[in-house]
Protein backbone atom coordinates (compact mmCIF):
# COMPACT_ATOMS: atom_id res chain seq x y z
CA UNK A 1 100.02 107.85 74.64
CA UNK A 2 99.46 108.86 78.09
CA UNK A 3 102.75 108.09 80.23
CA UNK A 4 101.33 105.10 82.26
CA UNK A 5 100.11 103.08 79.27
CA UNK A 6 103.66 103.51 77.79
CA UNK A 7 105.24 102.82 80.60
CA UNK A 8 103.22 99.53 81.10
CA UNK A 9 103.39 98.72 77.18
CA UNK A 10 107.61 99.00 77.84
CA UNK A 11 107.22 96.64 80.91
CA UNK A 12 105.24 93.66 78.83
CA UNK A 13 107.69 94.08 75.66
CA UNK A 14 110.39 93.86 78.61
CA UNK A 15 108.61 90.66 79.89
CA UNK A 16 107.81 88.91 76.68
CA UNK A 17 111.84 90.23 74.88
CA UNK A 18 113.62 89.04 78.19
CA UNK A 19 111.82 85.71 77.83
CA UNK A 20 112.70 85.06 74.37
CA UNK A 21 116.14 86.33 74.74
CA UNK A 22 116.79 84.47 77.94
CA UNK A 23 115.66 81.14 76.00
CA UNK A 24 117.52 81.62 72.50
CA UNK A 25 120.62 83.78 73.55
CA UNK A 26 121.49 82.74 76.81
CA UNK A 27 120.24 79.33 78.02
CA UNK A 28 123.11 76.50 78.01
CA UNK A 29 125.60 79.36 77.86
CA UNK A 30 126.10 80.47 81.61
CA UNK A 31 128.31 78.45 83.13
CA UNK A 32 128.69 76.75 86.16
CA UNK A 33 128.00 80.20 88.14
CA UNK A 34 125.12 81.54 86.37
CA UNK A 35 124.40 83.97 89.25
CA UNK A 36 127.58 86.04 88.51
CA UNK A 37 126.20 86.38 84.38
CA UNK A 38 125.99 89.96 83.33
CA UNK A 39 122.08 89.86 82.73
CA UNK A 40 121.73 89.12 86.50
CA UNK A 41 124.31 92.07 87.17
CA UNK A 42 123.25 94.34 85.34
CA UNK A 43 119.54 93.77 86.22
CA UNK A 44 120.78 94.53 89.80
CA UNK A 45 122.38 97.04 89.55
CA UNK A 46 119.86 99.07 87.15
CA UNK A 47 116.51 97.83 88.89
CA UNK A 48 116.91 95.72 92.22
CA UNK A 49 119.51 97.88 93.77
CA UNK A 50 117.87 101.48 93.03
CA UNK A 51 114.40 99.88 94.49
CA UNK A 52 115.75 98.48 97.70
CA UNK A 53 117.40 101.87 98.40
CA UNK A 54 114.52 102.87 98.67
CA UNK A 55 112.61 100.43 100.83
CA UNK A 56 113.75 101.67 104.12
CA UNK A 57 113.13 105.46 103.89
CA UNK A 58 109.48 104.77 101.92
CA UNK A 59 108.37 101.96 104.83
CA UNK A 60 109.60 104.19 107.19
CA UNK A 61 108.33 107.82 106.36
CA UNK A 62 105.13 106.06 104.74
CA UNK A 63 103.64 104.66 108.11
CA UNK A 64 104.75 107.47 110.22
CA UNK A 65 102.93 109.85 107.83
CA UNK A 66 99.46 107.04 107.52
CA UNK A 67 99.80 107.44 111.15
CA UNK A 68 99.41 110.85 111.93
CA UNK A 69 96.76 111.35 108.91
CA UNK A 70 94.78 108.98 110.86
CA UNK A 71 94.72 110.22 114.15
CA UNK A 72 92.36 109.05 115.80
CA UNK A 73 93.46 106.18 118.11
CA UNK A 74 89.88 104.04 118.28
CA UNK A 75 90.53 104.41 114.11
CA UNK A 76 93.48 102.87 114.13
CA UNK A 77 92.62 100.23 115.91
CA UNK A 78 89.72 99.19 113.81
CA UNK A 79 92.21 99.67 110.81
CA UNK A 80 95.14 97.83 112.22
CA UNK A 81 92.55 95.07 113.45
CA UNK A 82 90.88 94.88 110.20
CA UNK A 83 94.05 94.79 108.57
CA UNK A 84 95.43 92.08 110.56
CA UNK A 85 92.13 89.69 110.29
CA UNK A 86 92.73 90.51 106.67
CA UNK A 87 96.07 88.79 106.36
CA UNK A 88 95.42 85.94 108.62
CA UNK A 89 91.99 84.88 106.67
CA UNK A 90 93.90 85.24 102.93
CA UNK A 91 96.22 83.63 103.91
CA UNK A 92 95.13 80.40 105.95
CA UNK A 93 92.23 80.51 102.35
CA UNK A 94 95.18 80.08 100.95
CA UNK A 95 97.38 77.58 102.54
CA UNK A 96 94.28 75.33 102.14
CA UNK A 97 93.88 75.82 98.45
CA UNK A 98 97.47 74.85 98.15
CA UNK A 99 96.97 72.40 100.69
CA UNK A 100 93.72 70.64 98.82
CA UNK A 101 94.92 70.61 95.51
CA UNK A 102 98.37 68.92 96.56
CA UNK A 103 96.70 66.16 97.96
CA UNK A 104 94.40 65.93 94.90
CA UNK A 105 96.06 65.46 91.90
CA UNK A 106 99.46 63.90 94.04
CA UNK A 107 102.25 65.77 91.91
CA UNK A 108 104.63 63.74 93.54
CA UNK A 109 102.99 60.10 92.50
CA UNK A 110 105.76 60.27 90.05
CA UNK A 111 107.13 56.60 87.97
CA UNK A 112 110.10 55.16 89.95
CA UNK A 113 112.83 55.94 87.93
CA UNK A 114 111.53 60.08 87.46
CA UNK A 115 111.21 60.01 91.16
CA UNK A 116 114.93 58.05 91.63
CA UNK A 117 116.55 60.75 89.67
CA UNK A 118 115.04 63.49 91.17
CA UNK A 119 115.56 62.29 94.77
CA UNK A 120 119.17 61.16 93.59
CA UNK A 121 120.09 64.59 92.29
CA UNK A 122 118.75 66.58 95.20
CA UNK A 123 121.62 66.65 97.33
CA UNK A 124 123.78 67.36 94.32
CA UNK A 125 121.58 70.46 93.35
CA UNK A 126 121.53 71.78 96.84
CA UNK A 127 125.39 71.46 97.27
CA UNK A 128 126.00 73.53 94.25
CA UNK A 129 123.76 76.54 95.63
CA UNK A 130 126.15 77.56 98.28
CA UNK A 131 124.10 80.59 99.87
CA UNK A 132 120.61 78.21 100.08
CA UNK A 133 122.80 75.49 102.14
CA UNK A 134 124.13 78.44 104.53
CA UNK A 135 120.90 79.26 105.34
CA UNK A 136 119.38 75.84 105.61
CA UNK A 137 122.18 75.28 108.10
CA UNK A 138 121.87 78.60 109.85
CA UNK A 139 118.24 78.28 110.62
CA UNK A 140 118.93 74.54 111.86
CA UNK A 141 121.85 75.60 114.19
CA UNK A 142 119.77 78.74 115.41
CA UNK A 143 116.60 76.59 116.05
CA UNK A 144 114.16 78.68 113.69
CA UNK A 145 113.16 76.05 112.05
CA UNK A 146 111.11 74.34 115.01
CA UNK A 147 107.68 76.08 115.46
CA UNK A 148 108.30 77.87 118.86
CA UNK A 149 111.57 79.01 117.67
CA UNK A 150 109.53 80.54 114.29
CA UNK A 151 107.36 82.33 116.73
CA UNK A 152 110.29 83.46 118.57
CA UNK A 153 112.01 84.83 115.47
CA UNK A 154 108.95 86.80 114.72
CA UNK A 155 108.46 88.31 118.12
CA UNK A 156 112.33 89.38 118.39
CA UNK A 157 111.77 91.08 115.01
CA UNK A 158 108.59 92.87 116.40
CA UNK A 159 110.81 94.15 119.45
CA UNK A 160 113.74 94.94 117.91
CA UNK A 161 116.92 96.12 120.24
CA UNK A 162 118.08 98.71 118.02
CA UNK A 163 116.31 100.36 115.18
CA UNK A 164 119.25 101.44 113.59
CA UNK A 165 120.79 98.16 113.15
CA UNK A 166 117.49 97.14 111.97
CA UNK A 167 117.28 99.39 109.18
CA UNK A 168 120.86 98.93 108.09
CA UNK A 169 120.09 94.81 107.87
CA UNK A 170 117.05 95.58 105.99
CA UNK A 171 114.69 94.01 108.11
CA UNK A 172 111.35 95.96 107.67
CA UNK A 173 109.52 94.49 110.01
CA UNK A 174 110.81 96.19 113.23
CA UNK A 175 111.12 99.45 111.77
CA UNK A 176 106.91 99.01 110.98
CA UNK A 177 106.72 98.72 114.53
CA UNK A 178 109.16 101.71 115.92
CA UNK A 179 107.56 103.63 112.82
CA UNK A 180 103.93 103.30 114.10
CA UNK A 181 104.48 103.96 117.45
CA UNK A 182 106.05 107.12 116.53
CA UNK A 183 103.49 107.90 113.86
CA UNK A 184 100.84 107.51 116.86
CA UNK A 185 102.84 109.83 119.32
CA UNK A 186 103.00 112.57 116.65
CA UNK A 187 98.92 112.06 116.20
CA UNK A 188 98.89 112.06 119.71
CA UNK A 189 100.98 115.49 120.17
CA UNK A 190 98.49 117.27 118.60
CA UNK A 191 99.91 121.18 117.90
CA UNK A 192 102.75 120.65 119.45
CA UNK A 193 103.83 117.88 117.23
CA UNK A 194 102.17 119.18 114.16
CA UNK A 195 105.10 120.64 112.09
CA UNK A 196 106.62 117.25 112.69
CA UNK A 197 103.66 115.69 110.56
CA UNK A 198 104.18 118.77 108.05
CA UNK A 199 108.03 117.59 107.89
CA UNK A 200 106.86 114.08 107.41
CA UNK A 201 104.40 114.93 104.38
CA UNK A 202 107.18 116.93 103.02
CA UNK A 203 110.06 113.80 102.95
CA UNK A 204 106.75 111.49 101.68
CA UNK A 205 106.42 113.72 98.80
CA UNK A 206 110.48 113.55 98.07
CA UNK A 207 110.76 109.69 98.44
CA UNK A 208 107.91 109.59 96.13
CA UNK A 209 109.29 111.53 93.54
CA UNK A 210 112.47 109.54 93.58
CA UNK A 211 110.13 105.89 93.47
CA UNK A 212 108.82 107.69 89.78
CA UNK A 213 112.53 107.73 88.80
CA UNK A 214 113.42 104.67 89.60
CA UNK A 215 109.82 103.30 88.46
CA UNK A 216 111.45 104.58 84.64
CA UNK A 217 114.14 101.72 85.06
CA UNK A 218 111.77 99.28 85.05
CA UNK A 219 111.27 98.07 81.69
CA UNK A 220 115.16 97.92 81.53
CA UNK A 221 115.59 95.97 84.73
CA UNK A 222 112.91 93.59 84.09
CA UNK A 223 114.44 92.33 80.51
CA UNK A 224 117.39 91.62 82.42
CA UNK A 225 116.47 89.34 85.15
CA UNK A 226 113.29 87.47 83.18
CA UNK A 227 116.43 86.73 80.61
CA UNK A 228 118.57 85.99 83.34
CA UNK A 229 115.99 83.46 84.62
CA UNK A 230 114.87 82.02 81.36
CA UNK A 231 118.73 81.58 80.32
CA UNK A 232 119.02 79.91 84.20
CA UNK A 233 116.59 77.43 83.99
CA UNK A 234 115.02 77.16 80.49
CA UNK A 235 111.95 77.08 79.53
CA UNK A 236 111.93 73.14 78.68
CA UNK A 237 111.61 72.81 82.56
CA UNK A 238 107.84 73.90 82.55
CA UNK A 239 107.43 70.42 80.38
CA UNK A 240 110.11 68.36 82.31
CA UNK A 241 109.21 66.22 84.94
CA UNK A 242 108.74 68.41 87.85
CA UNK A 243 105.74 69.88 85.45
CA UNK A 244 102.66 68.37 87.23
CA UNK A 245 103.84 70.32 90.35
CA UNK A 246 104.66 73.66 88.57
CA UNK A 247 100.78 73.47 87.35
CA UNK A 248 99.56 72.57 90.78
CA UNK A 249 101.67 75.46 92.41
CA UNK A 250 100.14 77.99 89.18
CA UNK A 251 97.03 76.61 89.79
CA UNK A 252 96.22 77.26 93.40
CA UNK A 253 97.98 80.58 92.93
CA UNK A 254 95.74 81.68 89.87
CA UNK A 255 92.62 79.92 92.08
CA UNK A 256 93.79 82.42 94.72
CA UNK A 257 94.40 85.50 92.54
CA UNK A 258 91.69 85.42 90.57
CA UNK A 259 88.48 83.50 92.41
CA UNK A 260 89.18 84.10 95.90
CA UNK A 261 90.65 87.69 96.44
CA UNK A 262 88.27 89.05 93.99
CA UNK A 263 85.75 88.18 95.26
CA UNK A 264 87.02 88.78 99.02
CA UNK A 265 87.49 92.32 97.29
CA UNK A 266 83.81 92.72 95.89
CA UNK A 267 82.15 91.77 98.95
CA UNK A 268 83.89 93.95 101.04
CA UNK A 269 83.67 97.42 98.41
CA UNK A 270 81.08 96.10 95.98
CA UNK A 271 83.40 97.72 93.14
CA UNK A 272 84.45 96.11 89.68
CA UNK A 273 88.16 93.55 91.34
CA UNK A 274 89.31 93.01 87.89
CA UNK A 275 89.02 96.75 86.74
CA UNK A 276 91.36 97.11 89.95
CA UNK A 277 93.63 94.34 88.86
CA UNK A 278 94.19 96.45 85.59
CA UNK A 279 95.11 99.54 87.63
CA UNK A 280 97.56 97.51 89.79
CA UNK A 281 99.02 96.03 86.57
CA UNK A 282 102.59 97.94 86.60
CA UNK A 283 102.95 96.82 90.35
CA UNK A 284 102.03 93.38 89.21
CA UNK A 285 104.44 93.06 86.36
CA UNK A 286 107.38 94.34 87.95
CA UNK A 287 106.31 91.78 91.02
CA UNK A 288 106.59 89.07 88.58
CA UNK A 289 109.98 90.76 86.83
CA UNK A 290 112.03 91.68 90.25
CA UNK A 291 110.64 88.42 91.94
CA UNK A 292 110.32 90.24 94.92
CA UNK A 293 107.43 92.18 97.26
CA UNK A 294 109.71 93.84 99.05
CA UNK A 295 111.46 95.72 96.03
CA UNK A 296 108.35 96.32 94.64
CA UNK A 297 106.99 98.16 97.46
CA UNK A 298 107.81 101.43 96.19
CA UNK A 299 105.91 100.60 92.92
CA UNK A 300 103.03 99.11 94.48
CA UNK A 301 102.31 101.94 97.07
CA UNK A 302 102.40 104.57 93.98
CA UNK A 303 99.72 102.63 91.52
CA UNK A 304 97.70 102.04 94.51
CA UNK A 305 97.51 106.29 95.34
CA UNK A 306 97.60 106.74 91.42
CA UNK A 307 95.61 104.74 89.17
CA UNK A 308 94.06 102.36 91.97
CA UNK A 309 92.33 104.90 94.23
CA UNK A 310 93.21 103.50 97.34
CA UNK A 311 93.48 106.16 100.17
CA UNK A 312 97.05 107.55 101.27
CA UNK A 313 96.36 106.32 104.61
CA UNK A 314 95.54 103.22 103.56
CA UNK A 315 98.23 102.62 101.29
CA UNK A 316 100.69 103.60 103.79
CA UNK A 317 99.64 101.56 106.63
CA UNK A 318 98.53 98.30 104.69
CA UNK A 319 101.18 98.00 102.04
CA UNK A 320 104.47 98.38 103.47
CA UNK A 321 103.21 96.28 106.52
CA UNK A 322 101.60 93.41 103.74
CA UNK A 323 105.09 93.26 102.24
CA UNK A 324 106.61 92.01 105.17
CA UNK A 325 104.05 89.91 106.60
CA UNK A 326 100.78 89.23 103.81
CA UNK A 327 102.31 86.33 101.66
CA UNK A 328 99.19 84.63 100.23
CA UNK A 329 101.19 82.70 97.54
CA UNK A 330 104.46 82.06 99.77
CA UNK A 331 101.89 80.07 101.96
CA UNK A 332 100.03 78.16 99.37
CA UNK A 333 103.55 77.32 97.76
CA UNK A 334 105.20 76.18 100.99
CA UNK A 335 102.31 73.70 101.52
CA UNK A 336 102.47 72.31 97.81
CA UNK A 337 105.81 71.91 97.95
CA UNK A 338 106.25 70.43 101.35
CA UNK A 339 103.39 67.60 100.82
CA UNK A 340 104.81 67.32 97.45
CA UNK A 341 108.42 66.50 98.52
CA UNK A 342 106.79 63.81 101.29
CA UNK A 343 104.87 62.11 98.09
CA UNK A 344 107.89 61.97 96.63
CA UNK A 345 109.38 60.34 99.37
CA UNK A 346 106.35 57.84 99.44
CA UNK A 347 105.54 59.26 103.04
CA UNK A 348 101.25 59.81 103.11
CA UNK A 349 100.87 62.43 106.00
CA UNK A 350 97.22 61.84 107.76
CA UNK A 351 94.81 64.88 108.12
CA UNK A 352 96.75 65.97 112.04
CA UNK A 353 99.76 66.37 109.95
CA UNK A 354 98.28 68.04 106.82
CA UNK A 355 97.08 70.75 109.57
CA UNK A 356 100.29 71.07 110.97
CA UNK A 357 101.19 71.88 107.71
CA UNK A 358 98.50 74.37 106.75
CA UNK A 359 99.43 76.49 110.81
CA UNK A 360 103.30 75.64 110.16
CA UNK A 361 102.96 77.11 106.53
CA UNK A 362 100.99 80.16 107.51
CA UNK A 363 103.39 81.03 110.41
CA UNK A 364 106.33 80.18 108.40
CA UNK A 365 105.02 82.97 105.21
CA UNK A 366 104.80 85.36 108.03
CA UNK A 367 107.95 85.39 108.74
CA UNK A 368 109.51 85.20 105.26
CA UNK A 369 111.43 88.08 103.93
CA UNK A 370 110.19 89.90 100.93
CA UNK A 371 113.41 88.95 98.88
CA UNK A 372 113.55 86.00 96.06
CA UNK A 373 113.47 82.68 97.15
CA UNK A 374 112.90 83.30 100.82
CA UNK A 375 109.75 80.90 100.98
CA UNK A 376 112.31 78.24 99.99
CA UNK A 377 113.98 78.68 103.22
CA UNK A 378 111.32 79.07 105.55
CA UNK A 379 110.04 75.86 103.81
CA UNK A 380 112.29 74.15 106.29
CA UNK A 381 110.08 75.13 109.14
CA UNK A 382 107.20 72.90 107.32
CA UNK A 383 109.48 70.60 106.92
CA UNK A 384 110.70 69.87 110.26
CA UNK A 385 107.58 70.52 112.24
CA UNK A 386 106.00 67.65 110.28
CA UNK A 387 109.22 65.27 111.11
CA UNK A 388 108.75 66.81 114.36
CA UNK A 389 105.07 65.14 114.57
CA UNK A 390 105.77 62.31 112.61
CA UNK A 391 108.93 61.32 114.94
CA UNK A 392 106.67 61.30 117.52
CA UNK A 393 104.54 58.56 116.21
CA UNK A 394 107.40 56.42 115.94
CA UNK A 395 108.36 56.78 112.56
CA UNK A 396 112.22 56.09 112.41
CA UNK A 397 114.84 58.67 111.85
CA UNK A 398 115.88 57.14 108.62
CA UNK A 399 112.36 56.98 107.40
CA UNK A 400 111.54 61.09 107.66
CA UNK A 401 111.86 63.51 104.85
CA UNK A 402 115.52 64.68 104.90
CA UNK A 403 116.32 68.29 104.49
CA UNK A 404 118.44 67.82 101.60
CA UNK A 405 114.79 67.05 99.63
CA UNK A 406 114.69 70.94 99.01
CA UNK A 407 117.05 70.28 96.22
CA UNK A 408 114.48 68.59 93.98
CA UNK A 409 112.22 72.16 93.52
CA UNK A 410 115.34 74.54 93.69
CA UNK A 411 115.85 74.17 89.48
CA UNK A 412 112.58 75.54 88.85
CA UNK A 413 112.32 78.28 91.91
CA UNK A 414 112.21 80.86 90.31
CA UNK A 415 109.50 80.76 87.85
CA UNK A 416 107.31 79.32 90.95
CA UNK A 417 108.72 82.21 92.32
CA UNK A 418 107.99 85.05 90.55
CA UNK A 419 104.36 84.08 90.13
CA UNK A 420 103.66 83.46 93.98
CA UNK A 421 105.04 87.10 94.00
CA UNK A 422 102.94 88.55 91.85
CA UNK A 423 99.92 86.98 94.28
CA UNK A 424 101.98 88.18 97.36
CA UNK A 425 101.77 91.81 95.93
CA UNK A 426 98.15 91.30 94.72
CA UNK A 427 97.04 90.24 98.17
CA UNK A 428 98.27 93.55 99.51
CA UNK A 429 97.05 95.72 96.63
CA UNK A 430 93.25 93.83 97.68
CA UNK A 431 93.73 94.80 101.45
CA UNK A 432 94.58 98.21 100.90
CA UNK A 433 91.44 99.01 98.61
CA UNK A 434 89.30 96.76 101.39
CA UNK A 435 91.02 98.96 104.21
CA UNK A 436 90.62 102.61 102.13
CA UNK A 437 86.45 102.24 103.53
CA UNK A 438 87.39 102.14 106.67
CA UNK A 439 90.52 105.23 106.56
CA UNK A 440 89.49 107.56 103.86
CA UNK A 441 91.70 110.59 102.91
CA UNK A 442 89.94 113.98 104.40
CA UNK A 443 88.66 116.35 101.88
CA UNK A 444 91.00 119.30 100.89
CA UNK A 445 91.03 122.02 103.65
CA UNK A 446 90.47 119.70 106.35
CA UNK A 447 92.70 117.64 109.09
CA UNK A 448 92.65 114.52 110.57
């Protein structure tokens, strides 16, 4: 068996054993802290920990290096303009899905005494996650969660004061930036500035080579954390009453996955999208595993050069940049679960305010981090630029949806989750194959 095929046999049986194990071993046995169980430990410290290590170095020596290979400047910015046009299309396609469906089949037309319960033990669920309420609070205090202070947020992370504190916080999206600009001065150096590019290929080739070790973990890593969800949160809450929304979130994400970005895919390269979902399939799975695009960056960058056939260029300027700012399923999720919450409420938004929630929703997956659960806190930004409009009709204070509503969703996060993930990391996996036509790799022998 070739190494990739056992590899991605060990990730499923790690899928499908943590599931089982979570369900039958571990749920009802965790505790009143079930983040501090050992599954969730131990998957961090085998998996999550060892990929996010590697996050910085990868995004940052990846883009330098897609920058120099492509050289020349009126290239990259057709690339980095289709790129862009890529992200903002997929993603307002689907906002709308999510937005559509939602207002549909009404999820949150629940009976009164489902939708008491739930609205009653909200607050209580949101109390008890301690780091969720910090953060709910935080972005209040800070104003990020009004629309021009989302913008703002963005644009201070896109001109970041200092590069090194920006790298040590994590925050990928500034060290994109610094790392393009530099990438285009080396291009621009020409011979001077070559054995600079050399010295990038070189570190490339090294970070690489430790993603394939890591990459090993996986099957380990992913047991742990799908058992450590499962055990969390049980599978009896797919069939509880909170199920009619699960299937409309799953829905408009498989709609998205599998109608829309294929076919955006096949349009744009005429090849097979589904033979290239099969070659992104160990990306994929450990998406769905890890819950998270960032940590699967390293992953997803080597089966798109491997079995995928995207372009090293490509794959190093579309991918680490999609897995800060392409979230296709964050943005259909956030406006499910936002016009969900105000059915539940029994507060009908109008079409003005289902748009605010489609550009609110967009902007607000933009400027999520690639980390678990981070949609859920951007959410807020829906949240309150809706109040926002719906406060200036006159609606009372009293009457709007309060913030402590994000409570009713939090139980079943994670499995929502982990699947709007996997369509996060799909969505880049499509735009780097879509962008590898326009910034092929040069033949042997021959330079940018």
């Amino acid at each position: 068996m070739k190494h990739g095929n056992l590899l991605t046999l060990l990730i499923v049986i790690g899928l499908v054993g943590g599931a089982l194990f979570g369900q039958y071993a571990l749920f009802g046995s965790m505790g009143e802290h079930p983040n501090a169980h050992w599954t969730k430990q131990a998957g961090d410290l085998i998996l999550i920990r060892p990929l996010y290590v590697m996050i910085i170095p990868l995004v940052f020596v990846s883009v330098v290096m897609g920058m120099t290979s492509i050289g020349d400047p009126s290239k990259l910015g057709v690339v980095g303009t289709s790129t862009v046009v890529y992200y903002l299309v997929t993603m307002l396609i689907a906002v709308t899905i999510g937005a559509i469906l939602v207002t549909t089949f009404r999820p949150g037309d629940l009976p009164a005494d489902i939708q008491a319960k739930l609205i009653g033990d909200s607050q209580a669920d949101l109390a008890q996650d301690e780091t969720l309420s910090q953060n709910i609070q935080d972005a209040k205090d800070t104003g990020q969660s009004q629309l021009g202070g989302a913008w703002m947020n963005i644009l201070r992370q896109l001109i970041p004061k200092n590069i090194i504190e920006e790298m040590g916080q994590g925050r990928t999206l500034g060290v994109i930036v610094f790392a393009l600009l530099f990438g285009l001065a080396i291009a621009a150096g020409g011979e001077a500035t070559r054995p600079v590019a050399v010295l990038f290929e070189g570190l490339f080739a090294a970070v690489m080579k430790l993603v394939m070790w890591v990459i090993w973990l996986t099957p380990i890593g992913v047991f742990l954390l799908v058992s450590w969800t499962v055990g969390k949160v049980g599978l009896k809450e797919l069939v509880g009453p909170l199920s009619k929304y699960i299937v409309i979130v799953i829905m408009g994400l498989a709609i998205h996955g599998l109608v829309v970005l294929p076919a955006v895919l096949y349009l744009c390269t005429r090849r097979n999208p589904f033979r290239y979902l099969w070659q992104m399939r160990r990306a994929l799975m450990t998406a769905f595993g890890t819950d998270s695009s960032a940590a699967t960056l390293p992953v997803t960058i080597e089966s798109a050069e491997g079995p995928g056939g995207c372009s090293k260029r490509a794959a190093n300027f579309v991918l680490p940049l999609g897995a800060t700012v392409n979230m296709d399923g964050t943005a259909l999720y956030e406006a499910v679960a936002v016009v969900f919450l105000f059915q539940l409420w029994g507060i009908d938004l109008s079409f003005g305010e289902l748009v605010i929630v489609v550009i609110t929703a967009t902007l607000a997956a933009v400027g999520a981090a690639g980390i678990p659960s981070a949609g859920t806190v951007t959410m807020l930004i829906v949240i309150l630029a809706v109040n926002s409009g719906l406060r200036g009709q006159g609606m009372a204070e009293e009457d709007l949806l309060p913030e402590y509503a994000i409570g009713v969703i939090i139980g079943v996060d994670r499995i929502v989750d982990m699947c709007r993930t996997t369509v996060n990391v799909w969505g880049d996996a499509v735009g780097a194959k879509i962008i590898s036509r326009l910034a092929p790799d040069e033949p042997p022998g021959k330079t940018a």
